[in-house]
Protein backbone atom coordinates (compact mmCIF):
# COMPACT_ATOMS: atom_id res chain seq x y z
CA UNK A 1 -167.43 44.22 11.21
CA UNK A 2 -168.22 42.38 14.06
CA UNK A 3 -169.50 38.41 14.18
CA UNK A 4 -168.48 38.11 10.29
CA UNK A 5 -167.98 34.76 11.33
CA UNK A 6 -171.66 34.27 12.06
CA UNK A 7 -172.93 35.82 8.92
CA UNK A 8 -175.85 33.67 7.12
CA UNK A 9 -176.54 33.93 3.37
CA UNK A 10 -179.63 36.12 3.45
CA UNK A 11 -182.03 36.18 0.14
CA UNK A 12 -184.17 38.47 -1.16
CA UNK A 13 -187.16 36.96 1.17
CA UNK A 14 -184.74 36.66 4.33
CA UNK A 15 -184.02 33.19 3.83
CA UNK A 16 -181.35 31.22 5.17
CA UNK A 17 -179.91 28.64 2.87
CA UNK A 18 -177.59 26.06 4.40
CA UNK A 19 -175.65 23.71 2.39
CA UNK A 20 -177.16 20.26 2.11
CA UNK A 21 -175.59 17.04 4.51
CA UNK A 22 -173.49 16.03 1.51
CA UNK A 23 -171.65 18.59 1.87
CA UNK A 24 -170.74 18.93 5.42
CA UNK A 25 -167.15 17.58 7.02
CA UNK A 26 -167.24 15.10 9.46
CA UNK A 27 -166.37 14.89 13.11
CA UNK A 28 -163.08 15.85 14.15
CA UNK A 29 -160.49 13.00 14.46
CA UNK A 30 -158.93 12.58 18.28
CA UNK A 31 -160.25 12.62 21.74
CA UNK A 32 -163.41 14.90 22.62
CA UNK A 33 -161.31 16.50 25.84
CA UNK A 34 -157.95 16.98 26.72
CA UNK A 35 -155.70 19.82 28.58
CA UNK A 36 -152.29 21.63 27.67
CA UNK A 37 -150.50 24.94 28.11
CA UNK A 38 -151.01 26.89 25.08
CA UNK A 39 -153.73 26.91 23.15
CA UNK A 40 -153.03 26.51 19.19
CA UNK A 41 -155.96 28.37 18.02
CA UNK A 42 -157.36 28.27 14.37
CA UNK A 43 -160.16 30.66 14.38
CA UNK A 44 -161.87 32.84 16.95
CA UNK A 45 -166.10 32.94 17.61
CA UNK A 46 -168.13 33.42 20.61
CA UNK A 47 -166.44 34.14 23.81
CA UNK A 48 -167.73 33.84 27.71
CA UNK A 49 -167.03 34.00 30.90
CA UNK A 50 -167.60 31.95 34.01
CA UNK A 51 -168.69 33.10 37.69
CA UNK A 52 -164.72 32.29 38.61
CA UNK A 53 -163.46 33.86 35.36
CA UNK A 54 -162.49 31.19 33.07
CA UNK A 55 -162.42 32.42 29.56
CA UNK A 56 -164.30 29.80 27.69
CA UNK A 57 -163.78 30.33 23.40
CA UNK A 58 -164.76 28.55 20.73
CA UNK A 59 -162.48 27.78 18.03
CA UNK A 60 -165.37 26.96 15.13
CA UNK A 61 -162.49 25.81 12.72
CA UNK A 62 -161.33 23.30 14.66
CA UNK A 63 -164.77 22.37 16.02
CA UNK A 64 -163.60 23.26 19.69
CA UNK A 65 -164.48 24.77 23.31
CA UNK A 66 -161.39 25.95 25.14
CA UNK A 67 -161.56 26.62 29.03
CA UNK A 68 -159.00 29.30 29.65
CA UNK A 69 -157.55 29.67 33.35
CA UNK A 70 -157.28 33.87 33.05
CA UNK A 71 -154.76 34.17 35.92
CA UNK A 72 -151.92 34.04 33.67
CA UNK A 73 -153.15 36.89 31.90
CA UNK A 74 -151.46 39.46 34.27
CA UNK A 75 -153.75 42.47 35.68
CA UNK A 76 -154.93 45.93 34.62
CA UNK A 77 -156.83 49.02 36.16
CA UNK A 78 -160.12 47.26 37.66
CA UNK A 79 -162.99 48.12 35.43
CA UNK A 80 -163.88 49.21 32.13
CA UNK A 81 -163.40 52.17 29.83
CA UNK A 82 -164.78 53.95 26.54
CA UNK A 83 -162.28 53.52 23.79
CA UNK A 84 -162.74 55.30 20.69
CA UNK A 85 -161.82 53.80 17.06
CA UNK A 86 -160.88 50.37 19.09
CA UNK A 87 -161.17 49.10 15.78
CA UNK A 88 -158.37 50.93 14.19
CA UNK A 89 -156.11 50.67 17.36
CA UNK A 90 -156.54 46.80 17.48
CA UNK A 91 -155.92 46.45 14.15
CA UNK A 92 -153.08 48.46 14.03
CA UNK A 93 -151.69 46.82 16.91
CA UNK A 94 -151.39 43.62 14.95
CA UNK A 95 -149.93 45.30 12.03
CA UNK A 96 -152.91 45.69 9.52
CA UNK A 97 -155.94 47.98 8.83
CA UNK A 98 -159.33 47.93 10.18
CA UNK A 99 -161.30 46.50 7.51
CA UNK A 100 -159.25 43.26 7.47
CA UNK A 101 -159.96 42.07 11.09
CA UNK A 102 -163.44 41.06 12.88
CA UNK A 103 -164.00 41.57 16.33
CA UNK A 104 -166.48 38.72 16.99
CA UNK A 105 -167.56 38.90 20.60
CA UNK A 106 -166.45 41.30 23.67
CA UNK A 107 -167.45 39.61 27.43
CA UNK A 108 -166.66 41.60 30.81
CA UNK A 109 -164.31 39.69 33.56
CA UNK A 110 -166.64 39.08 36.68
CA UNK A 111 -164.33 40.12 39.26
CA UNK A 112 -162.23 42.80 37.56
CA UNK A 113 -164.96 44.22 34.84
CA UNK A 114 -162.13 44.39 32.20
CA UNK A 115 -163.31 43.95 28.82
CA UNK A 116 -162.34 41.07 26.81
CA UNK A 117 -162.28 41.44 22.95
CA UNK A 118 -162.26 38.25 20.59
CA UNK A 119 -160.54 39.80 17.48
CA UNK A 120 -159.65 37.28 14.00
CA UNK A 121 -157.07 39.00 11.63
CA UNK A 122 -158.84 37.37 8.64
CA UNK A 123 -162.14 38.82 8.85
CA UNK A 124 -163.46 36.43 6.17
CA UNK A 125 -162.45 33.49 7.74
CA UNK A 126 -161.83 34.00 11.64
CA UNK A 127 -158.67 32.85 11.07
CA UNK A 128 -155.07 34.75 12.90
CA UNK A 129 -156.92 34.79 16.31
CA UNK A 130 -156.17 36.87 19.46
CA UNK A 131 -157.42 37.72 22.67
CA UNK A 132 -156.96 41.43 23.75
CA UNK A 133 -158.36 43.25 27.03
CA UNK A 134 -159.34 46.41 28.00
CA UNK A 135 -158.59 47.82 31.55
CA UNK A 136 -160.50 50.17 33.51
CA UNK A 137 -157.97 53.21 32.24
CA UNK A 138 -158.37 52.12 28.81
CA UNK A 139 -155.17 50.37 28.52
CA UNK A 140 -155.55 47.89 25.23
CA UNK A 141 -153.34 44.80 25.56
CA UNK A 142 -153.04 41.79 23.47
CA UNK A 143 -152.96 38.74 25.83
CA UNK A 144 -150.65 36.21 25.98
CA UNK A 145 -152.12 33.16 25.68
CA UNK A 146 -148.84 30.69 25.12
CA UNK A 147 -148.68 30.43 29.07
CA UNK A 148 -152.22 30.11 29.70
CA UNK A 149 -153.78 26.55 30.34
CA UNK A 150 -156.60 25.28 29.08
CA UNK A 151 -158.73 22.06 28.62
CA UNK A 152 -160.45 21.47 25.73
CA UNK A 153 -163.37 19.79 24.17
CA UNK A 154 -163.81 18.99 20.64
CA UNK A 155 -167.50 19.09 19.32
CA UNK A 156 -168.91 15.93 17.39
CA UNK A 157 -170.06 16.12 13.68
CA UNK A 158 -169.28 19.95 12.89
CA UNK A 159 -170.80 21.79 10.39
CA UNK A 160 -168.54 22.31 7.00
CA UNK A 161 -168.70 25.66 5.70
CA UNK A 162 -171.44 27.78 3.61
CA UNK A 163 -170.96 28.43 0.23
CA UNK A 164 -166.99 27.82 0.35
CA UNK A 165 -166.17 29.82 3.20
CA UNK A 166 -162.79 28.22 5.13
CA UNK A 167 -164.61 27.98 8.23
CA UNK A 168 -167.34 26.04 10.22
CA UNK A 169 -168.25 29.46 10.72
CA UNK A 170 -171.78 28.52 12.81
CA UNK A 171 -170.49 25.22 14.92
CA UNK A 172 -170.67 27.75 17.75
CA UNK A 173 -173.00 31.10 17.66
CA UNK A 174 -173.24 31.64 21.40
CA UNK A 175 -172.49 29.92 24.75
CA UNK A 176 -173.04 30.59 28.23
CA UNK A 177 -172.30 28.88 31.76
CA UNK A 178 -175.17 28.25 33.79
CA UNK A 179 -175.81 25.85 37.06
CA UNK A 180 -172.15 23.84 35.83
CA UNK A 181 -172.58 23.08 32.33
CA UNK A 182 -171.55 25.07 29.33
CA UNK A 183 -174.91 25.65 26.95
CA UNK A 184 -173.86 25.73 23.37
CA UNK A 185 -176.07 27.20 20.26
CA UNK A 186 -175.07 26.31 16.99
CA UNK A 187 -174.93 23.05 13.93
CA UNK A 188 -174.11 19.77 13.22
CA UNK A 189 -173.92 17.74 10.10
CA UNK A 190 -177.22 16.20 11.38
CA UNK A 191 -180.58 15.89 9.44
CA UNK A 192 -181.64 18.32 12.46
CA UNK A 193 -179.17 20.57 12.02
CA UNK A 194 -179.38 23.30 14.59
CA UNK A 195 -178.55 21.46 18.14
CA UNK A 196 -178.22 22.73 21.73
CA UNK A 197 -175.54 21.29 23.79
CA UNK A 198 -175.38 21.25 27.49
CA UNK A 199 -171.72 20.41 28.41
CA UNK A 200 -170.38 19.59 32.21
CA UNK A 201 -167.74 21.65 33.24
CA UNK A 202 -165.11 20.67 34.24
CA UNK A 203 -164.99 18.74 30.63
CA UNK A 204 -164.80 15.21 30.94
CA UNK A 205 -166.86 14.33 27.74
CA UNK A 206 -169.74 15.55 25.12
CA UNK A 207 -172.99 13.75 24.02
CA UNK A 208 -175.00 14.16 21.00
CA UNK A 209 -177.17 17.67 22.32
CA UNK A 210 -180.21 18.28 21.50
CA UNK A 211 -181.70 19.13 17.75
CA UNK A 212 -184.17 21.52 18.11
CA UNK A 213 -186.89 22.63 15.67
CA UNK A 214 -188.53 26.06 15.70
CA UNK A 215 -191.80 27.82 13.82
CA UNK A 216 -191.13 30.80 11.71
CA UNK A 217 -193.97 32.59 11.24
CA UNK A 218 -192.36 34.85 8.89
CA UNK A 219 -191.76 32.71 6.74
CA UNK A 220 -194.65 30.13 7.91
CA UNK A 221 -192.64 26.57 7.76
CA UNK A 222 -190.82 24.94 10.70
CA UNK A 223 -187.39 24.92 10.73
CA UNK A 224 -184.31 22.35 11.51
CA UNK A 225 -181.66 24.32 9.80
CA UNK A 226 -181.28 27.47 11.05
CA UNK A 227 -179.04 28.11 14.39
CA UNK A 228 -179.68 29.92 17.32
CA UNK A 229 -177.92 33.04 17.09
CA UNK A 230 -177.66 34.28 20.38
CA UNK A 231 -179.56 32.98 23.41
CA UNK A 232 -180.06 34.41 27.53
CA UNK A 233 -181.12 32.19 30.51
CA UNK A 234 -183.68 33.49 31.94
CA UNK A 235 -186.80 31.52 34.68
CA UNK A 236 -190.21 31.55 33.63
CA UNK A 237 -192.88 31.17 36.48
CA UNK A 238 -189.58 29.52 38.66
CA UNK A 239 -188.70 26.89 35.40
CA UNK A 240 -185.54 27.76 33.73
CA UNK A 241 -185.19 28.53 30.44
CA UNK A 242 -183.02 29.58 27.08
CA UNK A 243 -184.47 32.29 25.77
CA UNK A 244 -183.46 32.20 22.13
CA UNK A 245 -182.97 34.45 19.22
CA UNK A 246 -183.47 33.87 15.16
CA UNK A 247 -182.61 35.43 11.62
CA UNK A 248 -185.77 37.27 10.62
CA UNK A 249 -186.24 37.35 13.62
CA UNK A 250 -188.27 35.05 15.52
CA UNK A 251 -187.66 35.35 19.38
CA UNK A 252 -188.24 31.70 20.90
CA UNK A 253 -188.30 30.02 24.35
CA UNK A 254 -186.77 26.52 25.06
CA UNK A 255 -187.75 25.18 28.81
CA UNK A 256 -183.84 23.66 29.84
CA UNK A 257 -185.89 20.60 31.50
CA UNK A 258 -186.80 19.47 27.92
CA UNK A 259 -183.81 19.38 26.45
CA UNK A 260 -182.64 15.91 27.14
CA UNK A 261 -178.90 14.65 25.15
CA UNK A 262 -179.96 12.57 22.04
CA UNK A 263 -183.85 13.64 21.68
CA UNK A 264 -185.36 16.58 19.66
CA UNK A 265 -187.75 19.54 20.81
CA UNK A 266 -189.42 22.38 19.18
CA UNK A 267 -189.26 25.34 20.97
CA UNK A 268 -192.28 27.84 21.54
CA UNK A 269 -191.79 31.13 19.20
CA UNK A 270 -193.44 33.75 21.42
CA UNK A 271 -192.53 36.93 19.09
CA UNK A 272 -191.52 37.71 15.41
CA UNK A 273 -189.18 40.57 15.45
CA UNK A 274 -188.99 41.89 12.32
CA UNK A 275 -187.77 40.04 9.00
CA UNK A 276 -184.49 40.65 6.92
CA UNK A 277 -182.45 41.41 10.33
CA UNK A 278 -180.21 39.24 12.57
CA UNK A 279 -179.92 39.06 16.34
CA UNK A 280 -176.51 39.47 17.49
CA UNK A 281 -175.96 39.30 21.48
CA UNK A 282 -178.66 39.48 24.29
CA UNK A 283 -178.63 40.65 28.12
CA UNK A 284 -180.74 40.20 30.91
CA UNK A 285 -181.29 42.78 33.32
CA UNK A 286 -183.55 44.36 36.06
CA UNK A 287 -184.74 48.18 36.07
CA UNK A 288 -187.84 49.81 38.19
CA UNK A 289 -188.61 46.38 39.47
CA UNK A 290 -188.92 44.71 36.28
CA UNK A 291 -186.54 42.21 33.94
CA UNK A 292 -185.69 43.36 30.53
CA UNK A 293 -184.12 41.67 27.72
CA UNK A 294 -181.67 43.88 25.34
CA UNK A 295 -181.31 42.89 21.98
CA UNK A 296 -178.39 44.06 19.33
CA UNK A 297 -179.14 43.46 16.04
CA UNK A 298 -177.60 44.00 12.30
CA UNK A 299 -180.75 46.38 10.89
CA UNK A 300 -183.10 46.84 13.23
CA UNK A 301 -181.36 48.55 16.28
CA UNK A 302 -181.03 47.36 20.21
CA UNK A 303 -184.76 46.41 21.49
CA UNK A 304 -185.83 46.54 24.85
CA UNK A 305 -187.98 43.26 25.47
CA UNK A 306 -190.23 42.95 28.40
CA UNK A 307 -189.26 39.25 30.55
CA UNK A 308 -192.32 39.37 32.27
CA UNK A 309 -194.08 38.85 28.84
CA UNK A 310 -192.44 35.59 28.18
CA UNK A 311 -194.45 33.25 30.29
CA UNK A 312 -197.79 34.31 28.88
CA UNK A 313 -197.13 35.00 25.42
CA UNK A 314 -199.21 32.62 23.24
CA UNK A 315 -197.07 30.47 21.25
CA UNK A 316 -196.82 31.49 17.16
CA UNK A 317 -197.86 28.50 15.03
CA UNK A 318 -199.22 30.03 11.79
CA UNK A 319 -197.94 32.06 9.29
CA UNK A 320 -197.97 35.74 10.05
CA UNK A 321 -198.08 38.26 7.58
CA UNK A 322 -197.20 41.72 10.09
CA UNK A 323 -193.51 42.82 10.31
CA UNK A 324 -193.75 41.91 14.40
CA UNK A 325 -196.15 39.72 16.50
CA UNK A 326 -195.87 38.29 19.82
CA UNK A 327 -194.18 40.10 22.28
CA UNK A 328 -193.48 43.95 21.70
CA UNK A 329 -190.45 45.35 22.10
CA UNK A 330 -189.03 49.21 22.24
CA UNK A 331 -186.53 50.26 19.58
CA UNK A 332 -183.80 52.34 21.97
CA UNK A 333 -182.95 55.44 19.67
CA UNK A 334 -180.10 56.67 22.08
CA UNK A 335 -178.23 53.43 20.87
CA UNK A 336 -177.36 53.01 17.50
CA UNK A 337 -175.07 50.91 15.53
CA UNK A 338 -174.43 48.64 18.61
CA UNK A 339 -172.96 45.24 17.43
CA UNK A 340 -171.85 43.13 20.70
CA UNK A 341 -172.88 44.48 24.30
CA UNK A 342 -172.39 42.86 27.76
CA UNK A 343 -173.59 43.92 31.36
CA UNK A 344 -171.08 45.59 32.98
CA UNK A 345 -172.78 46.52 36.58
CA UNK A 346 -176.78 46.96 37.44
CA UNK A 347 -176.75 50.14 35.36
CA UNK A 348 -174.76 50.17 32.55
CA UNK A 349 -173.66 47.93 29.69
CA UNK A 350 -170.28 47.73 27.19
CA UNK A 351 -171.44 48.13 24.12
CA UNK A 352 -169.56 47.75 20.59
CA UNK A 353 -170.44 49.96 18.04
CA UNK A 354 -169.98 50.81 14.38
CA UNK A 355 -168.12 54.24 13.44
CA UNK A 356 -168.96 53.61 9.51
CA UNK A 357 -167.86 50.20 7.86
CA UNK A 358 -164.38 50.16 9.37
CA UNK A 359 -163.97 50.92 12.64
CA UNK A 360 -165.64 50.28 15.99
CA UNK A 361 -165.63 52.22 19.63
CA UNK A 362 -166.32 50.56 22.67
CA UNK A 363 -168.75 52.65 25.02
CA UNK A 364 -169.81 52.43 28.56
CA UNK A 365 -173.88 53.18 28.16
CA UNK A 366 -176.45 53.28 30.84
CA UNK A 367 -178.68 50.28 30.86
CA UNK A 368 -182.76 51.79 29.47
């Protein structure tokens, strides 16, 4: 299933316990960049792609962001195609069944709209990770990465794992490339656990990022712990910002202006989405005039959020007692069990999405 690596212990109530500082490893030993041919991979998380099509993945074992130069990866048919059971024919292409691999995140080239799949062997842990494409004929291919080159940058005080799984499963939830620096979502080993990062690209070093602090009205406490799950930019009234996503599912905005290396900043929670659910991936795009946000998430389907809501949507402070608040969304019944989605032109999207509890097909859906 996909984004096992990102799964948070959920309670009866929907909360999300992290393990105390105690337990957490420290920073990675050796320098915070460096370059090679190559990449020796431990795990597999989030995956994105730059305007020029570098593949940048994070590696949440080793506590790493690699930059990936794709034009080693050879070429297929331009554009994208539906594959059915993708699941099943990725696994089986690495020589093992469906429910043992996780296919964490899928992102679409910018120039040839293939679809990229981050796929870990070991769905429990992320670890045995590849790389595989699909072209516009619907060609699967496991990438070679041993010729591609990369530079690197290691992330300071990762996370250890929760409850005794092998990996720092959340040091990286999402990640995205905007005006040349790499925003990261995701924890530290800090007393303010959940931290933004904004990291120049090319990578010549990293800085402390930003803890941020959020309310949860659903649960009616402020909160320092839990990660941003999956995040969009998106510019309020001209002032760019992250637009941010929760478990339980608090929907929150963070102005990029205020989120200065080293300090701390609570972000505004403009909606409350619906409790016991978790937000998986997010797009931004434009329909009839108007900017949408699309949701995925685990139990409560794909929602279609108005953007032109955000900048006057009175900020959430208390505790509220309603399944939603805020900022309303629409439930899309025409797509179900969607787990990772991208934008693949101005009127459709790639979607991944479950066939039961073992398989997966990718689909090419037009954009609600």
């Amino acid at each position: 299933m996909p984004r096992l690596l990102k799964v948070a212990l959920v309670v009866a109530a929907g909360a999300l316990l992290y393990l105390t500082v105690s337990l957490f490893w420290p920073a990675s030993a050796g320098a915070a960049t460096g370059t090679g041919t190559g990449p020796e991979l431990q795990s597999i998380g989030p995956i994105s792609f730059g305007p020029d099509g570098t593949l940048f993945l994070a590696d949440n074992r080793a506590g790493s962001i690699f930059a990936l130069d794709t034009r080693t990866f050879g070429r297929g048919e331009p554009g994208a195609a539906a594959v059915d059971s993708i699941g099943q024919k990725v696994a089986a292409m690495l020589g093992t069944g469906g429910r043992s691999i996780s296919i964490t995140d899928l992102a679409v080239h910018p120039s040839t709209g293939n679809v990229f799949l981050s796929v870990a062997r070991n769905a429990t842990t992320g670890g045995s990770p590849s790389v595989f494409r699909v072209d516009g004929a619907g060609v699967i291919e496991l990438v070679a990465l041993e010729h591609a080159s990369y530079s690197r940058v290691t992330l300071p005080n990762p996370p250890r794992s929760l409850m005794g799984r092998g990996a720092r499963v959340d040091t990286v939830t999402d990640m995205a490339l905007i005006d040349g620096r790499l925003w990261v979502a995701g924890l530290s080993n800090e007393e303010f656990s959940s931290k933004l990062r904004a990291i120049p690209y090319p990578f010549t070093g990293i800085d402390g990022g930003v803890s941020v602090e959020i309310y949860h009205g659903s649960h009616g406490a402020y909160e320092t712990r839990s990660p941003v799950y999956t995040f969009v930019p998106y510019s309020i009234a001209g002032e760019p910002h992250l637009i941010a996503g929760y478990l339980c599912t608090p929907l929150v905005k963070f102005p990029i202006a205020a989120l200065e290396a080293g300090g701390k900043i609570r972000g505004t929670t403009i909606a409350e989405l619906g409790n016991m659910n978790r937000p998986l991936d997010m797009i931004v795009y434009r329909k009839d005039g108007r900017d949408f946000v699309l949701m995925s998430n685990n139990s409560r389907g794909v929602m279609k959020i108005p953007a032109d809501a955000f900048g006057a949507a009175a900020a959430i402070s208390a505790p509220v007692t309603a399944v939603r608040a805020g900022v309303r969304y629409e439930t899309i019944a025409t797509m179900k069990n969607v787990d990772q989605l991208d934008l693949l032109d101005a009127d459709r999207a790639v979607v991944l999405a479950r066939r039961g509890d073992a398989d997966l097909d990718l689909r090419l859906v037009p954009l609600p």
